[in-house]
Structures are given as structure tokens and as C-alpha cells.
PDB file of N, CA and C in Angstrom:
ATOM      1  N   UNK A   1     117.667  81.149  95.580  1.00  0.00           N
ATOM      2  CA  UNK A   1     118.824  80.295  95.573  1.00  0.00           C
ATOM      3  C   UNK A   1     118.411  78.923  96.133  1.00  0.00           C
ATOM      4  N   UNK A   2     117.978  78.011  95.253  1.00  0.00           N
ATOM      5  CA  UNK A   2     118.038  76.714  95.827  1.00  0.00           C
ATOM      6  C   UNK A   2     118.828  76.125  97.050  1.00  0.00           C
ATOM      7  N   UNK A   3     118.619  75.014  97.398  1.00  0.00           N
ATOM      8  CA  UNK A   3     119.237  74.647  98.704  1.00  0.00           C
ATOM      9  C   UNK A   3     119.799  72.819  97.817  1.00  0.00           C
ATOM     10  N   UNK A   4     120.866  72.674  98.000  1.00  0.00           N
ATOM     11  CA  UNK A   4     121.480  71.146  97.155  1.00  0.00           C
ATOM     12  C   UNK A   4     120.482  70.092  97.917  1.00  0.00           C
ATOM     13  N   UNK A   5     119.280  69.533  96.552  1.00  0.00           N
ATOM     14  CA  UNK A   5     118.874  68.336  97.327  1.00  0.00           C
ATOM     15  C   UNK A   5     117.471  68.453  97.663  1.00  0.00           C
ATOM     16  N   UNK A   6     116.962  69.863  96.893  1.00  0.00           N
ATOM     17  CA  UNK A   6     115.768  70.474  97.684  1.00  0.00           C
ATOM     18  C   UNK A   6     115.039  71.221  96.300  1.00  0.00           C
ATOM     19  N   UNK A   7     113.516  71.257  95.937  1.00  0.00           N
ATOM     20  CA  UNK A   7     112.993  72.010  94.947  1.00  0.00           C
ATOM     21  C   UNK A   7     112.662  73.145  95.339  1.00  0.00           C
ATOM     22  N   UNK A   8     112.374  74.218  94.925  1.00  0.00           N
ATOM     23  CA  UNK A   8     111.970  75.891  95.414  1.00  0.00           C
ATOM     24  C   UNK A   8     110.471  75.622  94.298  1.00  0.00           C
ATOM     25  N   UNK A   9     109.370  75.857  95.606  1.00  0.00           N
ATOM     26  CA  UNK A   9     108.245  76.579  95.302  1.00  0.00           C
ATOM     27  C   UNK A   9     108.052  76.960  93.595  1.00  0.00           C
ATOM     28  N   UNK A  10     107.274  77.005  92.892  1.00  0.00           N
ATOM     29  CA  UNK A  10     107.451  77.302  91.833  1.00  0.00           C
ATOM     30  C   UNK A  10     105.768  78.616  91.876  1.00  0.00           C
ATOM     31  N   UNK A  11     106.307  79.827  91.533  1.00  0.00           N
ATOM     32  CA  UNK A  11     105.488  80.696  91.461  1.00  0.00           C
ATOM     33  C   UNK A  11     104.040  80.392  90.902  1.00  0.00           C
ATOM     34  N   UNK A  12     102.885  80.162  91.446  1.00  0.00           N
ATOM     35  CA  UNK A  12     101.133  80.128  91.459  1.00  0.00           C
ATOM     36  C   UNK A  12     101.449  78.710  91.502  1.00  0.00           C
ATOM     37  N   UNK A  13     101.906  77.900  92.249  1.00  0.00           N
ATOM     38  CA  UNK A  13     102.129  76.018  92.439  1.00  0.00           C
ATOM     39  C   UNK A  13     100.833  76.422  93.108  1.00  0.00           C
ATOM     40  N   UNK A  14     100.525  77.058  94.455  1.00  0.00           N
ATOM     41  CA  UNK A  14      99.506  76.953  95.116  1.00  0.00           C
ATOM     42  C   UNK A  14      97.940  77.103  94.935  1.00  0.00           C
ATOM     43  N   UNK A  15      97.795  78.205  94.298  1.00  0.00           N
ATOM     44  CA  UNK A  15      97.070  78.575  93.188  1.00  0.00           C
ATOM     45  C   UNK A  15      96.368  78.058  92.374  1.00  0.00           C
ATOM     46  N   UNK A  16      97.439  77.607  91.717  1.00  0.00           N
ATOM     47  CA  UNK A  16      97.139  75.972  90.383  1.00  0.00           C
ATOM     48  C   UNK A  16      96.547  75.415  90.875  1.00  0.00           C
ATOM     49  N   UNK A  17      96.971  74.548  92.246  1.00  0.00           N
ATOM     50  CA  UNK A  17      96.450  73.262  92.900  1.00  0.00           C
ATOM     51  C   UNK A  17      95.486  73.552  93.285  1.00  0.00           C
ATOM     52  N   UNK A  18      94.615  74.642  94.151  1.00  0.00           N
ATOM     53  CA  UNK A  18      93.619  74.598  94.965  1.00  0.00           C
ATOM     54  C   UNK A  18      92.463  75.063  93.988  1.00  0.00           C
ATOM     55  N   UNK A  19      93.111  75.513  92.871  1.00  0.00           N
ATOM     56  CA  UNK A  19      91.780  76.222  91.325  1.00  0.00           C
ATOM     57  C   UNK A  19      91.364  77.418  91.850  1.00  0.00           C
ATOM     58  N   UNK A  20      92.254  78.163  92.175  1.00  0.00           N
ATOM     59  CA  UNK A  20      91.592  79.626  92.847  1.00  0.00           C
ATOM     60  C   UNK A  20      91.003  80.140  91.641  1.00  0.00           C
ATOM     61  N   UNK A  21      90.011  80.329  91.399  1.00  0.00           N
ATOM     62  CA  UNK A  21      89.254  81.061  90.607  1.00  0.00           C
ATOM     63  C   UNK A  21      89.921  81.863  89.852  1.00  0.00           C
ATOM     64  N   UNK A  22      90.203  83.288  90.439  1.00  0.00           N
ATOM     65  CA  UNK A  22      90.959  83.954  89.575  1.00  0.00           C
ATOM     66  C   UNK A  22      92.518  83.604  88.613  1.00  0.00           C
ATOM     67  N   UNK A  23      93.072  82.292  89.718  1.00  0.00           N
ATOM     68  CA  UNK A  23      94.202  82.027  89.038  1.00  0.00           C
ATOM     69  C   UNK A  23      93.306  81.236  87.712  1.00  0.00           C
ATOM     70  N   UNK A  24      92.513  80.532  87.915  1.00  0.00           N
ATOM     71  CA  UNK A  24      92.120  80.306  86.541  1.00  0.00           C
ATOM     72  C   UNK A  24      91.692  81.168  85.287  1.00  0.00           C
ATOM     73  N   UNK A  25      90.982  82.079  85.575  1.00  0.00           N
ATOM     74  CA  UNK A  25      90.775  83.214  84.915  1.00  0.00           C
ATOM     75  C   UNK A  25      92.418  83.890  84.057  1.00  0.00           C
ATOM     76  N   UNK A  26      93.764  84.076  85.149  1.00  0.00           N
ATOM     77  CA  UNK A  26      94.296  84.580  84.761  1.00  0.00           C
ATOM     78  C   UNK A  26      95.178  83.964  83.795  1.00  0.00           C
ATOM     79  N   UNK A  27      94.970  82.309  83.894  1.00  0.00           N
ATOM     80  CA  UNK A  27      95.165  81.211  83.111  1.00  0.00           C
ATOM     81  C   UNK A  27      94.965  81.258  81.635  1.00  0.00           C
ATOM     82  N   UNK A  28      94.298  81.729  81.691  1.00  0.00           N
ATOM     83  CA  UNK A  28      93.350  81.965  80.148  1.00  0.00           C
ATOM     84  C   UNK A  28      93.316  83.913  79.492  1.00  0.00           C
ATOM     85  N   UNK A  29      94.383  84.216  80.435  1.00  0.00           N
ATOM     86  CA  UNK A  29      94.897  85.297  79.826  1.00  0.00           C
ATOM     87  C   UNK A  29      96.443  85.556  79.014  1.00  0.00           C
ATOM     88  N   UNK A  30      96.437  86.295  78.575  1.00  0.00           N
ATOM     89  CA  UNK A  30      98.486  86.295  77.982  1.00  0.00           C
ATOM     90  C   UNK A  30      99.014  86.932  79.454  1.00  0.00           C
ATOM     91  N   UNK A  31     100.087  86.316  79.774  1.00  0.00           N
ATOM     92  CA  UNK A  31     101.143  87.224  80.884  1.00  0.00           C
ATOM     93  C   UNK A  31     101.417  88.179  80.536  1.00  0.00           C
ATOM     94  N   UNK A  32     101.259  89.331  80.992  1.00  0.00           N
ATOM     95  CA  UNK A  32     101.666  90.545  80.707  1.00  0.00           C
ATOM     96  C   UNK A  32     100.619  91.512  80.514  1.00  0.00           C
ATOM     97  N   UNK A  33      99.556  90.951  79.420  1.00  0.00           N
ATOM     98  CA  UNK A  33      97.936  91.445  79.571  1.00  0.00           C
ATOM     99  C   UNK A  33      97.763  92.489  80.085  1.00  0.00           C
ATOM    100  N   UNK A  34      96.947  93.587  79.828  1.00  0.00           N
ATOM    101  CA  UNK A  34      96.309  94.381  80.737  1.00  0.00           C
ATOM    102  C   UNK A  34      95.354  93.146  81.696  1.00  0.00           C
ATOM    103  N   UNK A  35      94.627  92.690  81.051  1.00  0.00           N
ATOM    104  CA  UNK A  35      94.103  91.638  81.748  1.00  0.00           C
ATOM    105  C   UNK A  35      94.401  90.988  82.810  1.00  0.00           C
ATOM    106  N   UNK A  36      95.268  90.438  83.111  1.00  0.00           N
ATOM    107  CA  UNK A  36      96.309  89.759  83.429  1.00  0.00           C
ATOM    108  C   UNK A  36      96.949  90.836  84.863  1.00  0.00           C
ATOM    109  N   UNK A  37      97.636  91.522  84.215  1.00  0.00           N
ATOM    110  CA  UNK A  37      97.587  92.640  85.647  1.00  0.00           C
ATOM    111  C   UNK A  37      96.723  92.915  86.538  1.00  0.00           C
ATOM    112  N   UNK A  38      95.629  93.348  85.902  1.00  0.00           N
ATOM    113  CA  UNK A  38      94.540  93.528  86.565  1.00  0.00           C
ATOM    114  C   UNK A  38      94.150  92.451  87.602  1.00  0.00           C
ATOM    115  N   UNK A  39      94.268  91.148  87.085  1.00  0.00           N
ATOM    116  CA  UNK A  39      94.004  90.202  88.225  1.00  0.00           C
ATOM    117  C   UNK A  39      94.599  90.181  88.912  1.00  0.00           C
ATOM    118  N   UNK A  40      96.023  90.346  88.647  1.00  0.00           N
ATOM    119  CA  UNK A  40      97.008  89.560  89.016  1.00  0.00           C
ATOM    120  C   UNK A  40      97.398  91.096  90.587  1.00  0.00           C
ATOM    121  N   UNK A  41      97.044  91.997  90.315  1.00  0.00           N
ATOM    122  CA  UNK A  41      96.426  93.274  91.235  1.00  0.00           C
ATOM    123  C   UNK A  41      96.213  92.530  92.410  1.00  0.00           C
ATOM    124  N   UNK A  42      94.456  91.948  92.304  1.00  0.00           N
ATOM    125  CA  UNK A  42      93.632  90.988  92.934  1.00  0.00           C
ATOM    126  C   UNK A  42      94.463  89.580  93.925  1.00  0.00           C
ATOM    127  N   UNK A  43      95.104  89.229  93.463  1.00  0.00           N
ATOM    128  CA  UNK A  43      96.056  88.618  94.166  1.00  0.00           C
ATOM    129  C   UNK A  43      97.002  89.062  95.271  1.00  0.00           C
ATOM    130  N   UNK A  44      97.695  89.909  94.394  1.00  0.00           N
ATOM    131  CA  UNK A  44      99.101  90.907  95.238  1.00  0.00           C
ATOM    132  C   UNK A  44      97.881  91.439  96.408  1.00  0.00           C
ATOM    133  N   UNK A  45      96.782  92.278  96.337  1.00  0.00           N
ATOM    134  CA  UNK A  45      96.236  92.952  97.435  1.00  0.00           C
ATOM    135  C   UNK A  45      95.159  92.504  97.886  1.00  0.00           C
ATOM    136  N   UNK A  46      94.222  91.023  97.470  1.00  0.00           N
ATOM    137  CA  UNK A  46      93.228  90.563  97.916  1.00  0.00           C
ATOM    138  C   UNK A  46      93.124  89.327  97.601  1.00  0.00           C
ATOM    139  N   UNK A  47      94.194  88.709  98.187  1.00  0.00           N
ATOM    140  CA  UNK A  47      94.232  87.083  97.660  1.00  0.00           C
ATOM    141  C   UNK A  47      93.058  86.471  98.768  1.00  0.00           C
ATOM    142  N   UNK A  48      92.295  85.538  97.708  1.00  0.00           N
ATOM    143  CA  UNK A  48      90.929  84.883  98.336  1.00  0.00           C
ATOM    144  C   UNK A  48      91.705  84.446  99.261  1.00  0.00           C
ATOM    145  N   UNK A  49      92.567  83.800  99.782  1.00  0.00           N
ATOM    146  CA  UNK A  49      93.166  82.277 100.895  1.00  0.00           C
ATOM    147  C   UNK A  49      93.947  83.428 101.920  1.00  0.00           C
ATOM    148  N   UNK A  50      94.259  82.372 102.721  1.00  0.00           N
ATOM    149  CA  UNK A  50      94.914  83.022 103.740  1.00  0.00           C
ATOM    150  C   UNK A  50      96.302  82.370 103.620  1.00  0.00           C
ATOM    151  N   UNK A  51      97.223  83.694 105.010  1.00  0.00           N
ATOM    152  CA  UNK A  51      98.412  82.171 104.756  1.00  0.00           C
ATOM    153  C   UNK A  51      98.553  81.666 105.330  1.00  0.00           C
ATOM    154  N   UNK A  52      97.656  81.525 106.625  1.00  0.00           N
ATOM    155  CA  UNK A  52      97.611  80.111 106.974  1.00  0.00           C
ATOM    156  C   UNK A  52      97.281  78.903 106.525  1.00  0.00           C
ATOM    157  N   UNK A  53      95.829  79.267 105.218  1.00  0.00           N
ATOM    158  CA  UNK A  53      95.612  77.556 104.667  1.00  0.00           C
ATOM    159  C   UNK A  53      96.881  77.897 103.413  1.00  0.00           C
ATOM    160  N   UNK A  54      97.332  78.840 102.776  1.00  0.00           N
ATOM    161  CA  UNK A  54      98.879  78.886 102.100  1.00  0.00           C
ATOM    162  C   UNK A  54     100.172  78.136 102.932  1.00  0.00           C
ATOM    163  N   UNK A  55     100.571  78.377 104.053  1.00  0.00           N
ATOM    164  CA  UNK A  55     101.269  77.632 104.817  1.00  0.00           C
ATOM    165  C   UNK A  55     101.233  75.988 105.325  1.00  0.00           C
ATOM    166  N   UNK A  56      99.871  75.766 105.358  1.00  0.00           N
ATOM    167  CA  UNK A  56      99.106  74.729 105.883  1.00  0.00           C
ATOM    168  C   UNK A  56      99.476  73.557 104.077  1.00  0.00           C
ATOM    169  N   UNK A  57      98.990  74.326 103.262  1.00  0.00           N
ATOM    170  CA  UNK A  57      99.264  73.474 102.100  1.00  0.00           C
ATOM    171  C   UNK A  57     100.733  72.874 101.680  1.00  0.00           C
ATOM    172  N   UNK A  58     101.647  74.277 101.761  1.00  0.00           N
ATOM    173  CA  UNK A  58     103.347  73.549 101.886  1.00  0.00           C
ATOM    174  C   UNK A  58     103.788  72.888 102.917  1.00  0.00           C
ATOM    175  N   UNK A  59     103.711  72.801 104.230  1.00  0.00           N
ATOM    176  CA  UNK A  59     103.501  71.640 104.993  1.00  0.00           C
ATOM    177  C   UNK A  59     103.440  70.245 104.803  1.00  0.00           C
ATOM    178  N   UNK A  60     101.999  70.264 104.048  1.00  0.00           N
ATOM    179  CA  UNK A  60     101.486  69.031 103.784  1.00  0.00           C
ATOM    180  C   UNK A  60     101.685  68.722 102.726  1.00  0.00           C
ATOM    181  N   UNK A  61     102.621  69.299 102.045  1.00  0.00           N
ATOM    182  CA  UNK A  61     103.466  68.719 100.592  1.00  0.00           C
ATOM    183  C   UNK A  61     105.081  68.667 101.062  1.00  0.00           C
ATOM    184  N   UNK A  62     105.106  68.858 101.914  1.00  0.00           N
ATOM    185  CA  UNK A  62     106.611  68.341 102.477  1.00  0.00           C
ATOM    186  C   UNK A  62     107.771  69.861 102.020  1.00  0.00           C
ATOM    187  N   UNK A  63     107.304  71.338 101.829  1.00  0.00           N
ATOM    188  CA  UNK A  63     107.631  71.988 101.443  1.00  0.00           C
ATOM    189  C   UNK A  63     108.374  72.753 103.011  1.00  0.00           C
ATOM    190  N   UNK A  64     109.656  73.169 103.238  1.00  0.00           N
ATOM    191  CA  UNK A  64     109.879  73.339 104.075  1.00  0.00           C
ATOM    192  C   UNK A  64     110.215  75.309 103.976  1.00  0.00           C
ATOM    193  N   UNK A  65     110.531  76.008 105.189  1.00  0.00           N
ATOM    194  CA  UNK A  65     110.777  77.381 104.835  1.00  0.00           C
ATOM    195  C   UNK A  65     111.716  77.240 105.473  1.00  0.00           C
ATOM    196  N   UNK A  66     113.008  78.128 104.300  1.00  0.00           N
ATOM    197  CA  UNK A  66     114.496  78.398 105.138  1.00  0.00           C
ATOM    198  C   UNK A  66     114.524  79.789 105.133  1.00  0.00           C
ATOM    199  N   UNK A  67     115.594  80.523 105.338  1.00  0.00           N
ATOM    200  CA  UNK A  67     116.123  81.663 105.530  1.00  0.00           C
ATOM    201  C   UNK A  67     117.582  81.437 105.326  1.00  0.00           C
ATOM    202  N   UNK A  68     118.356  82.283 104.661  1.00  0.00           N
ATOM    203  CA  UNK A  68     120.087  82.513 104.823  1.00  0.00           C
ATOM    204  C   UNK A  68     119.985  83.239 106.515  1.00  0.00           C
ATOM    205  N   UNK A  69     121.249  82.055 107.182  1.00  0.00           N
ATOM    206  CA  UNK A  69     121.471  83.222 108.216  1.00  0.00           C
ATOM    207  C   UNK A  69     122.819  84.374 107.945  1.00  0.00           C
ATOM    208  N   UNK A  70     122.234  85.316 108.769  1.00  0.00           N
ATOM    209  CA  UNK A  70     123.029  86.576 108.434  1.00  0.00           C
ATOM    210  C   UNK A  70     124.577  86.191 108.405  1.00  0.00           C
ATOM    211  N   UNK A  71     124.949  86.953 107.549  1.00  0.00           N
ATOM    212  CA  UNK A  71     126.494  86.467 107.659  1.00  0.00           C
ATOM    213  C   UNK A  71     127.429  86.928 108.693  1.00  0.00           C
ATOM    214  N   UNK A  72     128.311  86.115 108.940  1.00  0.00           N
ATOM    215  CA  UNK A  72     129.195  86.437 109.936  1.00  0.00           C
ATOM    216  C   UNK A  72     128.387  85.484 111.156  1.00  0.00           C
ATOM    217  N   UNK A  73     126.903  85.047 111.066  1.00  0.00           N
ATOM    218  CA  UNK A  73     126.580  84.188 112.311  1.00  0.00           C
ATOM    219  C   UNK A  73     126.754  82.932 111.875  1.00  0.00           C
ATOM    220  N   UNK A  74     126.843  82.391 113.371  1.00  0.00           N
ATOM    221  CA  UNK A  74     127.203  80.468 112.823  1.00  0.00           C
ATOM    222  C   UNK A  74     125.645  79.712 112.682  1.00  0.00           C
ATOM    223  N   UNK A  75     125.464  78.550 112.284  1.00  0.00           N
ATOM    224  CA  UNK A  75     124.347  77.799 112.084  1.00  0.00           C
ATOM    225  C   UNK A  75     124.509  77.108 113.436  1.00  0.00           C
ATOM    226  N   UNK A  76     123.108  76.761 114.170  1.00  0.00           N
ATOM    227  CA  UNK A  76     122.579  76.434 115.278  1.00  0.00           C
ATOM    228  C   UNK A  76     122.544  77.143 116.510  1.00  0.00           C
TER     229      UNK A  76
END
């Protein structure tokens, strides 16, 4: 759910940008692929990066992290 005023992350933005290897590889596969899974495996359970340099990169693109607060609580 977007936030009014604000872009949401767009799924492998990070990926793309830094040329993770395999995201390139999986680049040059069809989505859905056996292929494609298979890498895409490699990611979900052995992504090369950490998330700290993952965190460190939205940072420094002005990418901020929210959360909904629970309902029924007030903001601040």
C-alpha cells in the first residue's frame, strides 16, 4: 500500500542496480522458467549481499522504511 507522495521499492530495483550476477543471469531468462526458479531459489536462500549493504543502498537513495501501526494505536 503506497504512502500519498511516496514511491514503493519496485521488486529486484536493488539487484538491477548493483548487477548482481545472478540477477543478470535471471534477466536473460523467461519469468516463470524452470530456469528462472532455480535462481531465483539462490536469491530467496543465498542472496550474494547482505542487508546491511541492501539497507545501506535504500538509504542512500532516499528510500525510507514504514510500517502500519497496529490499529486501535495512535501515531507518535
Amino acid at each position: 500500500m503506497p504512502i500519498e507522495g511516496f514511491v514503493e521499492y519496485r521488486r529486484r530495483e536493488y539487484c538491477k542496480d548493483v548487477q548482481c550476477p545472478v540477477q543478470v543471469i535471471m534477466d536473460s531468462k523467461g519469468e516463470g522458467s524452470e530456469d528462472f526458479e532455480k535462481l531465483r531459489k539462490i536469491c530467496k536462500e543465498a542472496c550474494l549481499h547482505t542487508t546491511h549493504e541492501f539497507h545501506k543502498w535504500l538509504t542512500d537513495r532516499g528510500y525510507l522504511v514504514a510500517k502500519p501501526a497496529p490499529q486501535g494505536e495512535e501515531e507518535g
